[in-house]
C-alpha atoms as a PDB file:
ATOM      1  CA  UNK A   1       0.000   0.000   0.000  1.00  0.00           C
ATOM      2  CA  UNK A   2       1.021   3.792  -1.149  1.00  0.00           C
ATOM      3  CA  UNK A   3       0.948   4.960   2.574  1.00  0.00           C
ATOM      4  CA  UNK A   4       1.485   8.641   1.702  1.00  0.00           C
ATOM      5  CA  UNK A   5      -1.127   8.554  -1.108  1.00  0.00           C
ATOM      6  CA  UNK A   6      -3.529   6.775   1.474  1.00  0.00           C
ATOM      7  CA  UNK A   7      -2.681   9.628   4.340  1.00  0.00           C
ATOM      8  CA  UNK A   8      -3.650  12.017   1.507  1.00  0.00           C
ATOM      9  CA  UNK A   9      -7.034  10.357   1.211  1.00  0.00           C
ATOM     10  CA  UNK A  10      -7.645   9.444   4.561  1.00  0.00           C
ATOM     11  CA  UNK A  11      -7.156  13.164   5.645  1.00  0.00           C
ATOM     12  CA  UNK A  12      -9.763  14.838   3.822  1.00  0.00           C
ATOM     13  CA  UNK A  13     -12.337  12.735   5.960  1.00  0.00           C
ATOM     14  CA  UNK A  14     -12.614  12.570  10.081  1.00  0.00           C
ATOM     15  CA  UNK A  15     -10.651  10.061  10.656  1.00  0.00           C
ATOM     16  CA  UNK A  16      -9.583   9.891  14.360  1.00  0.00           C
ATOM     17  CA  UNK A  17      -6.643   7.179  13.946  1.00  0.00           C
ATOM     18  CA  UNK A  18      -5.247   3.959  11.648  1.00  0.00           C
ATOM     19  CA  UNK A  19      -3.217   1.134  11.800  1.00  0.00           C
ATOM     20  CA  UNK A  20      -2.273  -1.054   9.012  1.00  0.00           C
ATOM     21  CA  UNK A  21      -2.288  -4.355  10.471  1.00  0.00           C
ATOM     22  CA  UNK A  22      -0.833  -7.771   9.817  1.00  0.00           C
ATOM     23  CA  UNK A  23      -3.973 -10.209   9.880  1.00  0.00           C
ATOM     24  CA  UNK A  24      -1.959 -13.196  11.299  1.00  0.00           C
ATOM     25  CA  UNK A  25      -1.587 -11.056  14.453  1.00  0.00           C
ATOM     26  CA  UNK A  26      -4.991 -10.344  15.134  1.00  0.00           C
ATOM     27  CA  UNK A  27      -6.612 -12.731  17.570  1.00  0.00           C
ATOM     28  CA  UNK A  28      -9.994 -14.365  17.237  1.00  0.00           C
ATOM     29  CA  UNK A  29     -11.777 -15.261  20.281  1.00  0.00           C
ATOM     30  CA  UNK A  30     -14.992 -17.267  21.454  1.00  0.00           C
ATOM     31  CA  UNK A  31     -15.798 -15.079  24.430  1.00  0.00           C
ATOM     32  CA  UNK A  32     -16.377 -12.289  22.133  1.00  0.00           C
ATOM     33  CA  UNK A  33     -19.099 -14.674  20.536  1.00  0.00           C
ATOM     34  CA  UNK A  34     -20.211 -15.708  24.473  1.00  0.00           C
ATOM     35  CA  UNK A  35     -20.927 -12.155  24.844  1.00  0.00           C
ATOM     36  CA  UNK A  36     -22.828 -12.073  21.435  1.00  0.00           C
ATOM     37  CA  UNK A  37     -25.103 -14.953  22.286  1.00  0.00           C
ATOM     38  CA  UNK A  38     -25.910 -14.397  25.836  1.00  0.00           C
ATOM     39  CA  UNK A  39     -25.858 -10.003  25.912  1.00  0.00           C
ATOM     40  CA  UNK A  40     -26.556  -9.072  22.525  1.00  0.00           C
ATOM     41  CA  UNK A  41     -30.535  -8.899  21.084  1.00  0.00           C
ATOM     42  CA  UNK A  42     -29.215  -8.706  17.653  1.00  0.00           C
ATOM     43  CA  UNK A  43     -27.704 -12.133  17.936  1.00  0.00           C
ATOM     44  CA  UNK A  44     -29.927 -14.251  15.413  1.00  0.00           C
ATOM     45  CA  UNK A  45     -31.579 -11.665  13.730  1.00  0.00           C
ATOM     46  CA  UNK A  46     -29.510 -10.302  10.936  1.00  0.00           C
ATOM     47  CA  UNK A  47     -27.088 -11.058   7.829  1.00  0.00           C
ATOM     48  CA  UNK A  48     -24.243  -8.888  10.211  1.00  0.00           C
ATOM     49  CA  UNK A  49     -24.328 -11.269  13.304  1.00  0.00           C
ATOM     50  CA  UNK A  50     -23.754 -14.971  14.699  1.00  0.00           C
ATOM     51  CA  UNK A  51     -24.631 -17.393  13.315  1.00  0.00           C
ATOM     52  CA  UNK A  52     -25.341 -15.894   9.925  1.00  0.00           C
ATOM     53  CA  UNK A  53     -21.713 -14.771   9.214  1.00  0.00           C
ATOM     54  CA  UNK A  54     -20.469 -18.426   9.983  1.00  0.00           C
ATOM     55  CA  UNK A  55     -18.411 -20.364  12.414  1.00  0.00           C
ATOM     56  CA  UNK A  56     -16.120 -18.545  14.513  1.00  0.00           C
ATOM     57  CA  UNK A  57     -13.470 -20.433  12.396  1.00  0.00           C
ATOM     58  CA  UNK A  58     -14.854 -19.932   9.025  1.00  0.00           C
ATOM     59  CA  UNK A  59     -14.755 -15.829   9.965  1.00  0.00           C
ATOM     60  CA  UNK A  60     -11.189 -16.233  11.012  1.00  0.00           C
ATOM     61  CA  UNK A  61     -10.392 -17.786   7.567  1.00  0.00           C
ATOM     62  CA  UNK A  62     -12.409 -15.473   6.355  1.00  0.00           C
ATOM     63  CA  UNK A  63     -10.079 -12.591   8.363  1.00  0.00           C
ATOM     64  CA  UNK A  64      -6.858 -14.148   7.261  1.00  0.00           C
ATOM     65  CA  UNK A  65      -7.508 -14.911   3.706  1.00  0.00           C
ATOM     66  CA  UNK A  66      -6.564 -11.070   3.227  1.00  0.00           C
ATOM     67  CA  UNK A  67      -2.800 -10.850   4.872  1.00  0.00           C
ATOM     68  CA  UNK A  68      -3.425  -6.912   5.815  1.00  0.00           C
ATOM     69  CA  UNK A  69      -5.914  -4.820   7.482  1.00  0.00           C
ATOM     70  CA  UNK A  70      -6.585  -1.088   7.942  1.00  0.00           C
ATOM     71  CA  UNK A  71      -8.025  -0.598  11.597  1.00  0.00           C
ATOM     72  CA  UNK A  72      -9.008   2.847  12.629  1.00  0.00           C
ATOM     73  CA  UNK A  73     -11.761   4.795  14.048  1.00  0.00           C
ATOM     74  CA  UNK A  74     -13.768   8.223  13.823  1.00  0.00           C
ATOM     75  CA  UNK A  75     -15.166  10.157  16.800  1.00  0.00           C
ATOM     76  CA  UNK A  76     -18.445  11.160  17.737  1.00  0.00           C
ATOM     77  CA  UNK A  77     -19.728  13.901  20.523  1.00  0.00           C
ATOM     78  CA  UNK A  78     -23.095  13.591  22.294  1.00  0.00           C
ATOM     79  CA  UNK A  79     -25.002  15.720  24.401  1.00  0.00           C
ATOM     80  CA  UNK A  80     -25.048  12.657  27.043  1.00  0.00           C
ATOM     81  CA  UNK A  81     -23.166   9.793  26.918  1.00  0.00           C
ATOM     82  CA  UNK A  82     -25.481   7.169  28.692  1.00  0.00           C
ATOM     83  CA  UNK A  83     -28.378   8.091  25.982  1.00  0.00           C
ATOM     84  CA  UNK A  84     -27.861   4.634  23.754  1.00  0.00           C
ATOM     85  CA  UNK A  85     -30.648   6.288  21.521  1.00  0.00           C
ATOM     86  CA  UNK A  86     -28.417   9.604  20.863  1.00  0.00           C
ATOM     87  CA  UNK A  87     -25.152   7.401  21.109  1.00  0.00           C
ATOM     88  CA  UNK A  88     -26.468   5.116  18.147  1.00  0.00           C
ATOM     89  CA  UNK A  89     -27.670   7.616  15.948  1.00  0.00           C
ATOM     90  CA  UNK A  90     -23.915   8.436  15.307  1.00  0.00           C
ATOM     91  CA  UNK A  91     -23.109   5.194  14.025  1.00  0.00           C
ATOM     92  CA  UNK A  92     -24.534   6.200  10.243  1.00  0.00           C
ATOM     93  CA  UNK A  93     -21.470   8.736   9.661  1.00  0.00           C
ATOM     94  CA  UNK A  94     -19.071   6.420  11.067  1.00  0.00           C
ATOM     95  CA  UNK A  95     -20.754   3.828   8.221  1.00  0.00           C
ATOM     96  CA  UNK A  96     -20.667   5.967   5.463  1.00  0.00           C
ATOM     97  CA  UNK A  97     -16.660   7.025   6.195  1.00  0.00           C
ATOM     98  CA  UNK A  98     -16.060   2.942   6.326  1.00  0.00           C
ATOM     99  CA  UNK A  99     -17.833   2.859   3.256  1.00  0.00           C
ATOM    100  CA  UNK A 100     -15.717   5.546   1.878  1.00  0.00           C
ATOM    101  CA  UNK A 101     -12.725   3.869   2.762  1.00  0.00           C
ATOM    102  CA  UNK A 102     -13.875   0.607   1.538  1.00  0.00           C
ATOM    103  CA  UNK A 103     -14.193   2.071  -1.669  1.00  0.00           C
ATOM    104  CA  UNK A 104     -10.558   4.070  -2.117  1.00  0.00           C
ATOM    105  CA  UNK A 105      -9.132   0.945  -1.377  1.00  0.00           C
ATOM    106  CA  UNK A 106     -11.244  -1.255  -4.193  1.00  0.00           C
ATOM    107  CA  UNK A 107     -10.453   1.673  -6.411  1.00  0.00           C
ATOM    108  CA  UNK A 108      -7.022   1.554  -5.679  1.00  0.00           C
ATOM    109  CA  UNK A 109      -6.683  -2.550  -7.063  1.00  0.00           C
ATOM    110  CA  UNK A 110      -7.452  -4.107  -3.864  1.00  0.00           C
ATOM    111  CA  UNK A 111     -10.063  -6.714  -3.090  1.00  0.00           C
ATOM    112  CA  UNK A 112     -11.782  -5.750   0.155  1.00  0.00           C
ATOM    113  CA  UNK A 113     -14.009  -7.215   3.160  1.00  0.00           C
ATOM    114  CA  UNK A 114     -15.234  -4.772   5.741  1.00  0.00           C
ATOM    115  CA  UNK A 115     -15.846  -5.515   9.206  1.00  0.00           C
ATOM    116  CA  UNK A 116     -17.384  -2.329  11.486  1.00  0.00           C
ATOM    117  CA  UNK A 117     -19.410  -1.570  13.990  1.00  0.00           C
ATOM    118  CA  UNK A 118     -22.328  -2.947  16.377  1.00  0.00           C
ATOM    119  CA  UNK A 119     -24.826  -4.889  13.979  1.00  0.00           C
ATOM    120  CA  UNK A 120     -26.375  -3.849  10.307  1.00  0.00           C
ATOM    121  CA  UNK A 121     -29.141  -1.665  10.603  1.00  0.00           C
ATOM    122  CA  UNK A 122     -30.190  -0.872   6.919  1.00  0.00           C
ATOM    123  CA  UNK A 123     -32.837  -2.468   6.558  1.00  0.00           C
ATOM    124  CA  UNK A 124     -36.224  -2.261   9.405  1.00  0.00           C
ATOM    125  CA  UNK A 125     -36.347  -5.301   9.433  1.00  0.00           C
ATOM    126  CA  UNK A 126     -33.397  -8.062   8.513  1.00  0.00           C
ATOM    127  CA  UNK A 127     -33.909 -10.583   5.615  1.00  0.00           C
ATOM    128  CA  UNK A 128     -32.250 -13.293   7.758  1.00  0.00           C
ATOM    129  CA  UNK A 129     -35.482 -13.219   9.948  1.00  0.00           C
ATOM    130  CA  UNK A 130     -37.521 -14.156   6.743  1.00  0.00           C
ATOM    131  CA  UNK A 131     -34.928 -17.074   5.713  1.00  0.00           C
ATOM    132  CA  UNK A 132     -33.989 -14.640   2.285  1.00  0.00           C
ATOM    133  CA  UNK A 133     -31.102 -13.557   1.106  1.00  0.00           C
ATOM    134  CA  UNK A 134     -29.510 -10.020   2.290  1.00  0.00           C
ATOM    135  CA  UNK A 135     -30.913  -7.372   0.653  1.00  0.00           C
ATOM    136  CA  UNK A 136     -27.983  -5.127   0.204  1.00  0.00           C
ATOM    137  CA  UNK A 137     -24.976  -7.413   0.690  1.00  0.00           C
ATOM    138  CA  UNK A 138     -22.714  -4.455  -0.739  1.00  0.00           C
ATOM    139  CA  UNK A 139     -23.460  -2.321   1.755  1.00  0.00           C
ATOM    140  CA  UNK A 140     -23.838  -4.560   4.523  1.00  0.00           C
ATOM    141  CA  UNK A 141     -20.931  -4.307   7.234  1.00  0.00           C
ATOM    142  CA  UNK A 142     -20.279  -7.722   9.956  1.00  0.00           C
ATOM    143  CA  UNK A 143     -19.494  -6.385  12.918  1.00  0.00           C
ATOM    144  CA  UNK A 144     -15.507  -6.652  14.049  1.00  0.00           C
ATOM    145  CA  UNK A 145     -17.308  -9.056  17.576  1.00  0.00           C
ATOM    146  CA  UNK A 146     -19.099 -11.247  15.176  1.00  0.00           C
ATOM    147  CA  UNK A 147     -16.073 -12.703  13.981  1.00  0.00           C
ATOM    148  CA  UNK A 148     -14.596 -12.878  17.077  1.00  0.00           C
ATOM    149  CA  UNK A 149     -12.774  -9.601  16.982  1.00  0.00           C
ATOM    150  CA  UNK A 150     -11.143  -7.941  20.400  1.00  0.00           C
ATOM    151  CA  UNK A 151     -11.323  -4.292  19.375  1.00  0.00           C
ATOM    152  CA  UNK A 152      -9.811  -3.156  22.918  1.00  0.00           C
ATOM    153  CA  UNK A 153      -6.806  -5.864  22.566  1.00  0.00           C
ATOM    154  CA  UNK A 154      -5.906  -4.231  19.129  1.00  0.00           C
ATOM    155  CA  UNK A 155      -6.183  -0.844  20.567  1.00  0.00           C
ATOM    156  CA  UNK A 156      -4.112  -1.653  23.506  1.00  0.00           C
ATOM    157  CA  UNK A 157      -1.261  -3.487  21.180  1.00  0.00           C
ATOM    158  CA  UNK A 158      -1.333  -0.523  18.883  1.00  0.00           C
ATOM    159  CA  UNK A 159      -1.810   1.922  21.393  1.00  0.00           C
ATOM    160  CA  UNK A 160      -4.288   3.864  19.954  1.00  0.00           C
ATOM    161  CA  UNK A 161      -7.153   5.462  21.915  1.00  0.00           C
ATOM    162  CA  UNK A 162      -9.889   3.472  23.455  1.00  0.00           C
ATOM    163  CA  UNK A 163     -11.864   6.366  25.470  1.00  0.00           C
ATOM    164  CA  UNK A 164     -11.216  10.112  25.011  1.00  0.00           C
ATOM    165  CA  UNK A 165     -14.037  10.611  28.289  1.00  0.00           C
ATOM    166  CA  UNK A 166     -16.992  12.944  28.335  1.00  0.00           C
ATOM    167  CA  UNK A 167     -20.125  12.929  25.619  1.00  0.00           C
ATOM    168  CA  UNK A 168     -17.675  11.231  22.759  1.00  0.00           C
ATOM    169  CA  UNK A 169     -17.519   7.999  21.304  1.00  0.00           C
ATOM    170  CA  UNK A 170     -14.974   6.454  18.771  1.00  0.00           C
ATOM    171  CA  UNK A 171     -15.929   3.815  16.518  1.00  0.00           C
ATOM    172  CA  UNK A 172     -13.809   1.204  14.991  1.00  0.00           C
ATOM    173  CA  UNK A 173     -13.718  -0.121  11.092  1.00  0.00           C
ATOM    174  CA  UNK A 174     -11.533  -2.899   9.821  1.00  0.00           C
ATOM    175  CA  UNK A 175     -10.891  -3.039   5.955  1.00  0.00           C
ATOM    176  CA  UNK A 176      -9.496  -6.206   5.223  1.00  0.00           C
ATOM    177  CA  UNK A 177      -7.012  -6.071   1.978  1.00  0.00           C
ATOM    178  CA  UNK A 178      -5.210  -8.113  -0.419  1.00  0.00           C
END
């Protein structure tokens, strides 16, 4: 990857932070998928989540069938962080900028598979529910957990920022590349 010419991209959109990534580093764990099954009331439910997106070790294949990724995350401010309601609505930017990223990177020769944030929300209601295929499978993002991603571990190792306090949030994208 053209790291300068990918800086010069990257910087005309709000991105907080990025790695580029070696796949065979990143770790895939079950208890990410515990957490899934037993917290989560997405689980089930949609193209984005367990089981739909596979086995935990077809979605690490999956992950490591691309040697690199670019990991990095945008920032959001609320008016109060413990409103989920508020907190989700400023997931859609973070989306579109993954989608936007997703794209330079097809553009730019490579083949891509995006993994982002929290579950798909496109659609009212998920095609998965009605045994049908996904209605917009090039849009539609798996989250980073439902393949067993630990976004904090990969923070911590690349020590990037996790929590910046007060009303913000930062969410996390992973383009996979090859």
């Amino acid at each position: 990857m053209d790291r300068q010419k990918f800086e010069e991209f990257i910087s005309q959109y709000p991105i907080y932070e990025y790695r580029l990534l070696d796949t065979q580093n990143i770790r895939i764990e079950e208890r990410v998928r515990t957490i899934c099954r037993q917290e989560c009331t997405r689980y089930g439910s949609t193209w984005a989540c367990p089981p739909a997106v596979g086995t935990l070790e077809e979605c690490e294949k999956r992950i490591k069938k691309y040697p690199q990724a670019v990991f990095f995350s945008s920032v959001a401010e609320v008016s109060d962080i413990l409103n989920m309601e508020e907190m989700l609505s400023t997931r859609r930017a973070h989306e579109d900028l993954t989608t936007e990223v997703g794209r330079y990177l097809k553009e730019e020769g490579y083949e891509t598979f995006i993994l982002s944030t929290e579950s798909c929300d496109i659609c009212e209601k998920c095609a998965y529910i009605e045994g049908k295929p996904c209605r917009h499978p090039d849009r539609m993002h798996p989250c980073l957990e439902s393949h067993g991603v630990v976004v904090n571990e990969i923070v911590e190792e690349q020590s990037m920022e996790y929590n910046l306090g007060g009303n913000t949030i930062l969410w996390f994208s992973m383009v996979l590349i090859r």
